[in-house]
PDB file of N, CA and C in Angstrom:
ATOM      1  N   UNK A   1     252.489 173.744  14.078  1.00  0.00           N
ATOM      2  CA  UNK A   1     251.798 172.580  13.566  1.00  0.00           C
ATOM      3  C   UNK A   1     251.140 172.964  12.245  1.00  0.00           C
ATOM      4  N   UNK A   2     251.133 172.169  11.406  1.00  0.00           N
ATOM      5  CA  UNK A   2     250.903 172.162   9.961  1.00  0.00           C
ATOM      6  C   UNK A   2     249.865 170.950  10.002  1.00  0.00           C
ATOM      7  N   UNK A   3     248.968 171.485   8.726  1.00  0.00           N
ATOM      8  CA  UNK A   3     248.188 169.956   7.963  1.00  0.00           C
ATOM      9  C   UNK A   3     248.284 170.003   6.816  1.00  0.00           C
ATOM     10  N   UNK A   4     248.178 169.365   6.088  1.00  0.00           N
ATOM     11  CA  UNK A   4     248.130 168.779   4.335  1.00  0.00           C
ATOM     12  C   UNK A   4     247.998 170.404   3.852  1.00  0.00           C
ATOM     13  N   UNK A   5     246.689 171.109   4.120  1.00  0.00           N
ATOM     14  CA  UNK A   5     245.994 171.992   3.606  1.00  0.00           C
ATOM     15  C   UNK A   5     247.724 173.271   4.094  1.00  0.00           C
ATOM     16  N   UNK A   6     248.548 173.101   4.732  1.00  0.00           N
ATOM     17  CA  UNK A   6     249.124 174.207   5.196  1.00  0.00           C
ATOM     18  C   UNK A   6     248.763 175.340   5.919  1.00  0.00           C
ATOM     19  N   UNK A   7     247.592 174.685   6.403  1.00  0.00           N
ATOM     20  CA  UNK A   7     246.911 175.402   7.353  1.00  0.00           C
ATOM     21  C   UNK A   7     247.739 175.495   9.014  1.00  0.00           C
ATOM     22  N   UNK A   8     248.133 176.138   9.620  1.00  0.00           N
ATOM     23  CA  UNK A   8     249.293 176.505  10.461  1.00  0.00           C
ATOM     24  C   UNK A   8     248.670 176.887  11.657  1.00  0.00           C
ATOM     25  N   UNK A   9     248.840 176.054  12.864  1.00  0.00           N
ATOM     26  CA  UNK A   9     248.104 176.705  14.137  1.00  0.00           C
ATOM     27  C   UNK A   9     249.016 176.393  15.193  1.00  0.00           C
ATOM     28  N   UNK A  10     249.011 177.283  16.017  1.00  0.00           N
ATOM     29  CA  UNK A  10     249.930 177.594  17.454  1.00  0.00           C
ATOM     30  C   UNK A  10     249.918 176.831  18.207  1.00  0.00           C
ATOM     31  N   UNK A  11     250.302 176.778  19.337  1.00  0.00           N
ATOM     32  CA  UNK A  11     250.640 176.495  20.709  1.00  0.00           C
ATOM     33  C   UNK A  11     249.294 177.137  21.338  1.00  0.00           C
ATOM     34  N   UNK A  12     249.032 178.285  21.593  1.00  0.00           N
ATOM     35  CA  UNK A  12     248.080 178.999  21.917  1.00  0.00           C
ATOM     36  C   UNK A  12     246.877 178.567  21.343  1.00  0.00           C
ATOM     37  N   UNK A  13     246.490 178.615  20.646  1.00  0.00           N
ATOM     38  CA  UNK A  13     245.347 178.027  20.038  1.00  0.00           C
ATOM     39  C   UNK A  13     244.744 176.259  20.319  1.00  0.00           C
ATOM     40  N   UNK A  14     245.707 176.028  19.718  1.00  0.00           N
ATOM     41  CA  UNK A  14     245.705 174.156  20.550  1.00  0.00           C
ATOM     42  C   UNK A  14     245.641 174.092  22.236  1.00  0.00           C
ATOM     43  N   UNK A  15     245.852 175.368  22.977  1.00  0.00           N
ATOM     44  CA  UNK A  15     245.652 175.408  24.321  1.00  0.00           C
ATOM     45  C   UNK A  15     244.101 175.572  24.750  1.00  0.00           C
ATOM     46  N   UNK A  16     243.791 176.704  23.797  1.00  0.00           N
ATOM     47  CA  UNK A  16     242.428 177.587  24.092  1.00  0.00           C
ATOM     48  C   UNK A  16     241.346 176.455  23.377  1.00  0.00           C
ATOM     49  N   UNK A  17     241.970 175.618  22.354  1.00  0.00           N
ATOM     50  CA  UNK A  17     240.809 174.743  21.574  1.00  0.00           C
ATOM     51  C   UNK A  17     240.335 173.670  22.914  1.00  0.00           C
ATOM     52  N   UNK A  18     241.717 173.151  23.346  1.00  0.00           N
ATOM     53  CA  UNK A  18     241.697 172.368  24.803  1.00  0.00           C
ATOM     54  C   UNK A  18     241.059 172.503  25.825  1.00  0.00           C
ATOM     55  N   UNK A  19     241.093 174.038  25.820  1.00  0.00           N
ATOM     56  CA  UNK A  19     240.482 174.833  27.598  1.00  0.00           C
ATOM     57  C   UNK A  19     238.947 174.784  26.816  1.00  0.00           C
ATOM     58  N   UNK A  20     238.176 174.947  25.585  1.00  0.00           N
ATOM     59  CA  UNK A  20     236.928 175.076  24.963  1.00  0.00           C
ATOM     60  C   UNK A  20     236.188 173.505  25.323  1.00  0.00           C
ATOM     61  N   UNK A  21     236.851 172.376  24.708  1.00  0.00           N
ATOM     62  CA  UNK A  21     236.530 171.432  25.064  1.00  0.00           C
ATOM     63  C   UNK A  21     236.429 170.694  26.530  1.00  0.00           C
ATOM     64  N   UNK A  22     237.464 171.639  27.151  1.00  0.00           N
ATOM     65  CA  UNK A  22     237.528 171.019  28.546  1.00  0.00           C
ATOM     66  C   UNK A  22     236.270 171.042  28.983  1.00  0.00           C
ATOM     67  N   UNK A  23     235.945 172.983  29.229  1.00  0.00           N
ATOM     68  CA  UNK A  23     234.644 173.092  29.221  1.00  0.00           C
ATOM     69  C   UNK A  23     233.120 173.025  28.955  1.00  0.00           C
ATOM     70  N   UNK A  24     233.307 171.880  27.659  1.00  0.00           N
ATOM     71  CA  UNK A  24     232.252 171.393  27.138  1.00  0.00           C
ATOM     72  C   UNK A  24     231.907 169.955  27.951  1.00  0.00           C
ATOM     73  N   UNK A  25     233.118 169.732  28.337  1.00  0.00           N
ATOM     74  CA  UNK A  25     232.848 168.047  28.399  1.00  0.00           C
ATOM     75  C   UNK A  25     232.506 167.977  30.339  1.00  0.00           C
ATOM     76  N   UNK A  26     232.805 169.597  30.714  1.00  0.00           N
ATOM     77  CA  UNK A  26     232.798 169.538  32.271  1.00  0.00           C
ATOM     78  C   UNK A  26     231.081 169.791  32.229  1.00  0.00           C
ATOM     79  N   UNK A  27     230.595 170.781  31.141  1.00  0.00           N
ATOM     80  CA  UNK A  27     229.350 171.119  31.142  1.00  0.00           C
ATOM     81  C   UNK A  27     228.352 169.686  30.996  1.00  0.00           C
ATOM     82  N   UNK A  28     229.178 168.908  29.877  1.00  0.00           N
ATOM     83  CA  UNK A  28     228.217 167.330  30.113  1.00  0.00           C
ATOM     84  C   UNK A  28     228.128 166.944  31.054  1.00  0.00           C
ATOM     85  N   UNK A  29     229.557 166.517  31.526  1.00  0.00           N
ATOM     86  CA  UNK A  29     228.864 165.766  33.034  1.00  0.00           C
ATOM     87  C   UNK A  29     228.606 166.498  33.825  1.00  0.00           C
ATOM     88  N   UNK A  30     228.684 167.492  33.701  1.00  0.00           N
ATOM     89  CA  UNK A  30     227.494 168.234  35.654  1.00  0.00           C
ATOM     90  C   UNK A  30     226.485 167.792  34.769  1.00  0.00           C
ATOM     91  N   UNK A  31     225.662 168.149  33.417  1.00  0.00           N
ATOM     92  CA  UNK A  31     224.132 167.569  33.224  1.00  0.00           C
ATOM     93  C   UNK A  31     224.118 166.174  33.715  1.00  0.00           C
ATOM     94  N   UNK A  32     224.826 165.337  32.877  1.00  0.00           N
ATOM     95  CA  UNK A  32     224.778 163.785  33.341  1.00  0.00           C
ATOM     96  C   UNK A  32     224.594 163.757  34.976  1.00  0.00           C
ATOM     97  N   UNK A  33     225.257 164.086  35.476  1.00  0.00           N
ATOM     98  CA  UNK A  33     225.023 164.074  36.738  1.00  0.00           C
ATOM     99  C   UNK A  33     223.908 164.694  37.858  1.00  0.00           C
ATOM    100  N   UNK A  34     223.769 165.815  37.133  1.00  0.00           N
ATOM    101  CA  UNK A  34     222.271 166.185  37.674  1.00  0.00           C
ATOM    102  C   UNK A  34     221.410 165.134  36.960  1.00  0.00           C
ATOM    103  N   UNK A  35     220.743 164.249  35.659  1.00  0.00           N
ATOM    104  CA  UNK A  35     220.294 163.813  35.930  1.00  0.00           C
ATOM    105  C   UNK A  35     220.208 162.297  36.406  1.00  0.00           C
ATOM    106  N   UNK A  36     221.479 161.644  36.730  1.00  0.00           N
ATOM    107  CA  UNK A  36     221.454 160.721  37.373  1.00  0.00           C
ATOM    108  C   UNK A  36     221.309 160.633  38.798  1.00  0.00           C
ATOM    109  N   UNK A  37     221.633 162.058  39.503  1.00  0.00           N
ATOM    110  CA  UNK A  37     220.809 162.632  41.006  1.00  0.00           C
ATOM    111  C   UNK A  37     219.198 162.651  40.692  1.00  0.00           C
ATOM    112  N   UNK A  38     218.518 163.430  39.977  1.00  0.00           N
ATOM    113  CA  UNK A  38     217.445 163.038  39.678  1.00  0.00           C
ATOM    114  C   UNK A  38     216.852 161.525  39.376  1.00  0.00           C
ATOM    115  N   UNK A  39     217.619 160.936  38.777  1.00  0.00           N
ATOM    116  CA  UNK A  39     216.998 159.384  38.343  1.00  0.00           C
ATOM    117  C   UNK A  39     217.150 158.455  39.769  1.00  0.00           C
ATOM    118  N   UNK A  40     217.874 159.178  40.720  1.00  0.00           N
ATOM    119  CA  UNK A  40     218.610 158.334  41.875  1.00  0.00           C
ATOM    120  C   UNK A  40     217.503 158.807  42.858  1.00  0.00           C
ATOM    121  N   UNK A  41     216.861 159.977  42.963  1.00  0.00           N
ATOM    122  CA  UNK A  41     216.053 160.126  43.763  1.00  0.00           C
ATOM    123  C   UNK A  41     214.704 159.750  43.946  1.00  0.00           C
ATOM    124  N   UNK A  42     214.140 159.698  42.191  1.00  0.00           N
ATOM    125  CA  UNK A  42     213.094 158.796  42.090  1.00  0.00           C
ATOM    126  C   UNK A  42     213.287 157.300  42.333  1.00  0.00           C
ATOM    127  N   UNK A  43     214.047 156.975  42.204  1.00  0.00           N
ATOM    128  CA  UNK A  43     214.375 155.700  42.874  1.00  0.00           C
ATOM    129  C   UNK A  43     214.036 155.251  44.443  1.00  0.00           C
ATOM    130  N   UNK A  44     215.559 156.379  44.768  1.00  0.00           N
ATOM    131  CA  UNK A  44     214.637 156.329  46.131  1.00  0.00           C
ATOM    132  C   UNK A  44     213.371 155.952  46.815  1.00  0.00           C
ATOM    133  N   UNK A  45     212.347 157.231  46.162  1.00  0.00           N
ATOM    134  CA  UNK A  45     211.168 157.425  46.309  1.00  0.00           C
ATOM    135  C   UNK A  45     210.068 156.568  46.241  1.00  0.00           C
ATOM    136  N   UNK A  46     210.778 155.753  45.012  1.00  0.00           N
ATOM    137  CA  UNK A  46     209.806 154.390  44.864  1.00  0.00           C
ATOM    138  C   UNK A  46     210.513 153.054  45.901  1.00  0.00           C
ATOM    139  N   UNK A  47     211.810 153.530  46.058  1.00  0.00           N
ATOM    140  CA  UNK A  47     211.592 152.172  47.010  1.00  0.00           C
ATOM    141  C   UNK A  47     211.128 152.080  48.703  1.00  0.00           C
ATOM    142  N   UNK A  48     211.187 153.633  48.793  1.00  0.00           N
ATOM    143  CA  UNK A  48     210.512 153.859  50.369  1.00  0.00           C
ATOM    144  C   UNK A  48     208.694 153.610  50.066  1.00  0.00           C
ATOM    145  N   UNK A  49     208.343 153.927  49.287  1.00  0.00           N
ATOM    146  CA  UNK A  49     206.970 153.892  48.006  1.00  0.00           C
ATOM    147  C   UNK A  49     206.280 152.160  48.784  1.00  0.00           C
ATOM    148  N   UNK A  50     207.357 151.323  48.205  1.00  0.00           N
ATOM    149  CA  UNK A  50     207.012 150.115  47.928  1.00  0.00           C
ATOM    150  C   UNK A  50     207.285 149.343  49.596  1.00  0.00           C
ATOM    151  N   UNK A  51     208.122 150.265  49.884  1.00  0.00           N
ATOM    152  CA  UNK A  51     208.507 149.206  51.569  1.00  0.00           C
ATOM    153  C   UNK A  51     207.757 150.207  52.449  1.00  0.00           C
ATOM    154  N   UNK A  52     206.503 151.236  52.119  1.00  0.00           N
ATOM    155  CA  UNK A  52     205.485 151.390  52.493  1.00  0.00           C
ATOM    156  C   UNK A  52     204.189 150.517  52.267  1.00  0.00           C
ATOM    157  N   UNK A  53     204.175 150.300  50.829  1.00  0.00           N
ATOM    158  CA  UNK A  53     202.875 149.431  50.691  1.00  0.00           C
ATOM    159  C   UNK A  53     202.883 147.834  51.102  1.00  0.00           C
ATOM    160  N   UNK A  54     204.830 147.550  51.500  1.00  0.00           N
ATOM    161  CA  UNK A  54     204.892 146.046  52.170  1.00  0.00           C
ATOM    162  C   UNK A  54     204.256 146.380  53.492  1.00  0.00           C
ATOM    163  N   UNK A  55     204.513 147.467  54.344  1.00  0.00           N
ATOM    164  CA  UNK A  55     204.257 147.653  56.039  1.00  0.00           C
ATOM    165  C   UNK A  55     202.733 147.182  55.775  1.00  0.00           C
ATOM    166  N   UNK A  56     202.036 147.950  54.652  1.00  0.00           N
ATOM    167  CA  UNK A  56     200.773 148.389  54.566  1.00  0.00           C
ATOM    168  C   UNK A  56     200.083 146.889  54.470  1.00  0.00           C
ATOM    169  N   UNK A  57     200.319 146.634  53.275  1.00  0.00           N
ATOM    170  CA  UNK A  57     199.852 144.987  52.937  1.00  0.00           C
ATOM    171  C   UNK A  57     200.656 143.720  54.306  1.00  0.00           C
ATOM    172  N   UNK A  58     201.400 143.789  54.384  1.00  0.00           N
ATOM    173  CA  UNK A  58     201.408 143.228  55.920  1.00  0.00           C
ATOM    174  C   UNK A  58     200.279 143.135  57.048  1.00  0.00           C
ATOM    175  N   UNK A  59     200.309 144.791  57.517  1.00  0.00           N
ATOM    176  CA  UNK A  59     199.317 144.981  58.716  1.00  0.00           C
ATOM    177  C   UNK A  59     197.838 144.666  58.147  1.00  0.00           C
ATOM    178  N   UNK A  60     197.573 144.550  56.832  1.00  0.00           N
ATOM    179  CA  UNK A  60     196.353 144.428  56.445  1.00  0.00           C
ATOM    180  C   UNK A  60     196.105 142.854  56.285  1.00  0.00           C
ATOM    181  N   UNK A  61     197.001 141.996  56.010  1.00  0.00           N
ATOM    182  CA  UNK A  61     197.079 140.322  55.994  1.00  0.00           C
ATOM    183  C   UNK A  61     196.849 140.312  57.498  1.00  0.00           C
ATOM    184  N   UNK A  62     197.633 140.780  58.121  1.00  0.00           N
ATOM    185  CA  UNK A  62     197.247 140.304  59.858  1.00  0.00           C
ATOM    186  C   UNK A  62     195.930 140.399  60.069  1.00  0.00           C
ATOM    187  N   UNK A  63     195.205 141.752  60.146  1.00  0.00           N
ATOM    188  CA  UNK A  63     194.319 142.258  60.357  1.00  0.00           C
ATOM    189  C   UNK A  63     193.326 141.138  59.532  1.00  0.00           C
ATOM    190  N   UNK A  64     193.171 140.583  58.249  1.00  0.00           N
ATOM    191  CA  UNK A  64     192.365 139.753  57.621  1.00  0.00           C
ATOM    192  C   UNK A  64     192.708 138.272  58.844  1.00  0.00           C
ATOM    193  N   UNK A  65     193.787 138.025  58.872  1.00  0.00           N
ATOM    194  CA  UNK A  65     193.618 136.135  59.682  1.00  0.00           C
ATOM    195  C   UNK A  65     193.159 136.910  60.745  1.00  0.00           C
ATOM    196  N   UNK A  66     193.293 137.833  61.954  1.00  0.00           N
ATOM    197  CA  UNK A  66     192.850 138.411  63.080  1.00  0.00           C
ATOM    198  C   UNK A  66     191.379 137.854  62.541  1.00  0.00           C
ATOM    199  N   UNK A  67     190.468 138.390  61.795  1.00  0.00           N
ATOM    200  CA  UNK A  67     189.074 138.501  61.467  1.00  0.00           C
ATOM    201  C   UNK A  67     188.413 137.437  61.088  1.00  0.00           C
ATOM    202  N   UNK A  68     189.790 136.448  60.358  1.00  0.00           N
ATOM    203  CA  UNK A  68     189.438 135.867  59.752  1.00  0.00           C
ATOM    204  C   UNK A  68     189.048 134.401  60.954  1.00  0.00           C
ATOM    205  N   UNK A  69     189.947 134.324  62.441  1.00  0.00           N
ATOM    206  CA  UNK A  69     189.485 133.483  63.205  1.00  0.00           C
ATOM    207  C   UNK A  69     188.979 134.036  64.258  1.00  0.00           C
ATOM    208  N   UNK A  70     188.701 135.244  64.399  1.00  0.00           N
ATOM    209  CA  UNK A  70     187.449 135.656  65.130  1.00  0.00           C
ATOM    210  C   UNK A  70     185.751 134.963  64.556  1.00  0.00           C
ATOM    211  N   UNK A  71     186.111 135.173  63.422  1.00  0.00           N
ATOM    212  CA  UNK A  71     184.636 134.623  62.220  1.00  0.00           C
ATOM    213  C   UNK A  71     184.417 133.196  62.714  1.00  0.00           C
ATOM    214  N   UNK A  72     185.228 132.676  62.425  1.00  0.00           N
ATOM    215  CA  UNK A  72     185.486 130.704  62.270  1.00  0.00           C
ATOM    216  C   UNK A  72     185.435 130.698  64.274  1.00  0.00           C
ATOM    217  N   UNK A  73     185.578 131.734  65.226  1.00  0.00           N
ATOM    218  CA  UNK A  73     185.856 131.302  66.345  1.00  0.00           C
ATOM    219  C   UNK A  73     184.066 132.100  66.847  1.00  0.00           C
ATOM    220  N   UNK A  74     183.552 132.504  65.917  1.00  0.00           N
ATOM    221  CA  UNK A  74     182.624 133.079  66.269  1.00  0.00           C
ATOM    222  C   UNK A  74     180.846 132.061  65.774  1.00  0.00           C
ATOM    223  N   UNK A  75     181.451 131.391  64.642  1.00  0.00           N
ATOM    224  CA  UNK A  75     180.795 130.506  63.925  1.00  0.00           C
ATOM    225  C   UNK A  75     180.395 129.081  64.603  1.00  0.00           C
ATOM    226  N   UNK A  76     182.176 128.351  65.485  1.00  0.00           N
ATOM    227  CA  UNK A  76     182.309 127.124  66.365  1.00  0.00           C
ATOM    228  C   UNK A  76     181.384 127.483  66.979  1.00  0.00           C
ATOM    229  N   UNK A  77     181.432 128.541  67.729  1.00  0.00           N
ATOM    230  CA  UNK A  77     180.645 128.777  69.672  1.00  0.00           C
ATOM    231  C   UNK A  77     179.309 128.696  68.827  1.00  0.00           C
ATOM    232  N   UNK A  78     178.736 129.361  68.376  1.00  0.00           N
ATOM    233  CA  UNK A  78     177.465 129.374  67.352  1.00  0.00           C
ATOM    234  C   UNK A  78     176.901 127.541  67.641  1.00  0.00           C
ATOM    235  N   UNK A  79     177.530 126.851  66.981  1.00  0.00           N
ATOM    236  CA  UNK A  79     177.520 125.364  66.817  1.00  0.00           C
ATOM    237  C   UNK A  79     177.472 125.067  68.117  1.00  0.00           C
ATOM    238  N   UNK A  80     178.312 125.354  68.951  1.00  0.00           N
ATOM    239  CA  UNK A  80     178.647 124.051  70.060  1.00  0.00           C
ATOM    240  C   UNK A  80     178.201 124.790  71.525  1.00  0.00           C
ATOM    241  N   UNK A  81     177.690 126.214  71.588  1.00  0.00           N
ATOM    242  CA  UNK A  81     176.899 126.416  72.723  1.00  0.00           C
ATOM    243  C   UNK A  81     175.628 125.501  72.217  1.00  0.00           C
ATOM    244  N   UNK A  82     174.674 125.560  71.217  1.00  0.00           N
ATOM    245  CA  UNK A  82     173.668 124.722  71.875  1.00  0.00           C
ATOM    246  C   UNK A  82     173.816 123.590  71.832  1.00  0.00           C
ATOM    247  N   UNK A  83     174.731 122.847  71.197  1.00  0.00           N
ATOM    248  CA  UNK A  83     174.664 121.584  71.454  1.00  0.00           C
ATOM    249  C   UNK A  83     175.314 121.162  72.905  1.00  0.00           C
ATOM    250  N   UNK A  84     176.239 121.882  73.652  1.00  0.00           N
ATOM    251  CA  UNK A  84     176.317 122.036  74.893  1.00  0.00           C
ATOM    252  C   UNK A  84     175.538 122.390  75.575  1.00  0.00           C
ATOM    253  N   UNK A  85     174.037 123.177  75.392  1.00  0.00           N
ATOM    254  CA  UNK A  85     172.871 123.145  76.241  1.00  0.00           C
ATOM    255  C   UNK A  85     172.216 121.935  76.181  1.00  0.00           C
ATOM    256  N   UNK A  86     171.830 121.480  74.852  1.00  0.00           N
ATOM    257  CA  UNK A  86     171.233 120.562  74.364  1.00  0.00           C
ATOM    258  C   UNK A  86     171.540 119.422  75.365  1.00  0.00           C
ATOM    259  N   UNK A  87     173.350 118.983  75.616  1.00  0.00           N
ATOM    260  CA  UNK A  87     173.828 117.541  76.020  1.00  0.00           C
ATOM    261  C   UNK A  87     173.328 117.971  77.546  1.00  0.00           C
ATOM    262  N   UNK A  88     173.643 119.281  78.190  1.00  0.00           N
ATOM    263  CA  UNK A  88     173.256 119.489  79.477  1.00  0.00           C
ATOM    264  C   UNK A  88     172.275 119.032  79.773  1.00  0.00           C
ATOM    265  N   UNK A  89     171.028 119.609  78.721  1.00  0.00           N
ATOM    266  CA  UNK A  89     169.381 119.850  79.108  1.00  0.00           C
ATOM    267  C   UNK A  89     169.120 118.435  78.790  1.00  0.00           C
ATOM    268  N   UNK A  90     169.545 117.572  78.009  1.00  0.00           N
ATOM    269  CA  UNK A  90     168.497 116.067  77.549  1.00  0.00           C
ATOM    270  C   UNK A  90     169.138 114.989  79.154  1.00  0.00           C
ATOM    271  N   UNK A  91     170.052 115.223  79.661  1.00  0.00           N
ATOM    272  CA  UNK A  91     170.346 114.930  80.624  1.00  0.00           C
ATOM    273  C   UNK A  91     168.984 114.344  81.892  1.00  0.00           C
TER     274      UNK A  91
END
């Protein structure tokens, strides 16, 4: 093989330039790929992350209406025991 310049290169050489690049481009993607394992694991991490803080914020909404009609069921009886003594006693 020839170029303009008459610059003249082998069989061998066009093999070894091949096997150089092969190995460049195998060396990219293992990086690429280590860090798209890395980018894949933080991922992960945040979505177990977040479908922790749903369990979390869940059990904590329950826990608020739980309290929240204990209060309002604690407030009624408040009201309506004495006026249920009251209707007893004016009797």
């Amino acid at each position: 093989m020839s170029d303009e310049s008459g610059y003249t290169i082998g069989i061998p050489e066009v093999y070894a330039e091949i096997r150089a690049l092969n190995a460049q481009l195998t060396a990219y993607i293992n990086r690429q790929d280590l860090a798209m394992n890395s980018v894949q694991h933080s991922l992960s991490e945040a979505r177990r992350n977040i479908e922790e803080l749903r369990t979390r914020l869940d059990a904590e909404q329950a826990r608020r209406t739980t309290t929240n009609r204990q209060i309002a069921l604690a407030i009624l009886t408040s009201f309506a025991l004495p006026l249920l003594v009251w209707f007893l006693t004016a009797k």
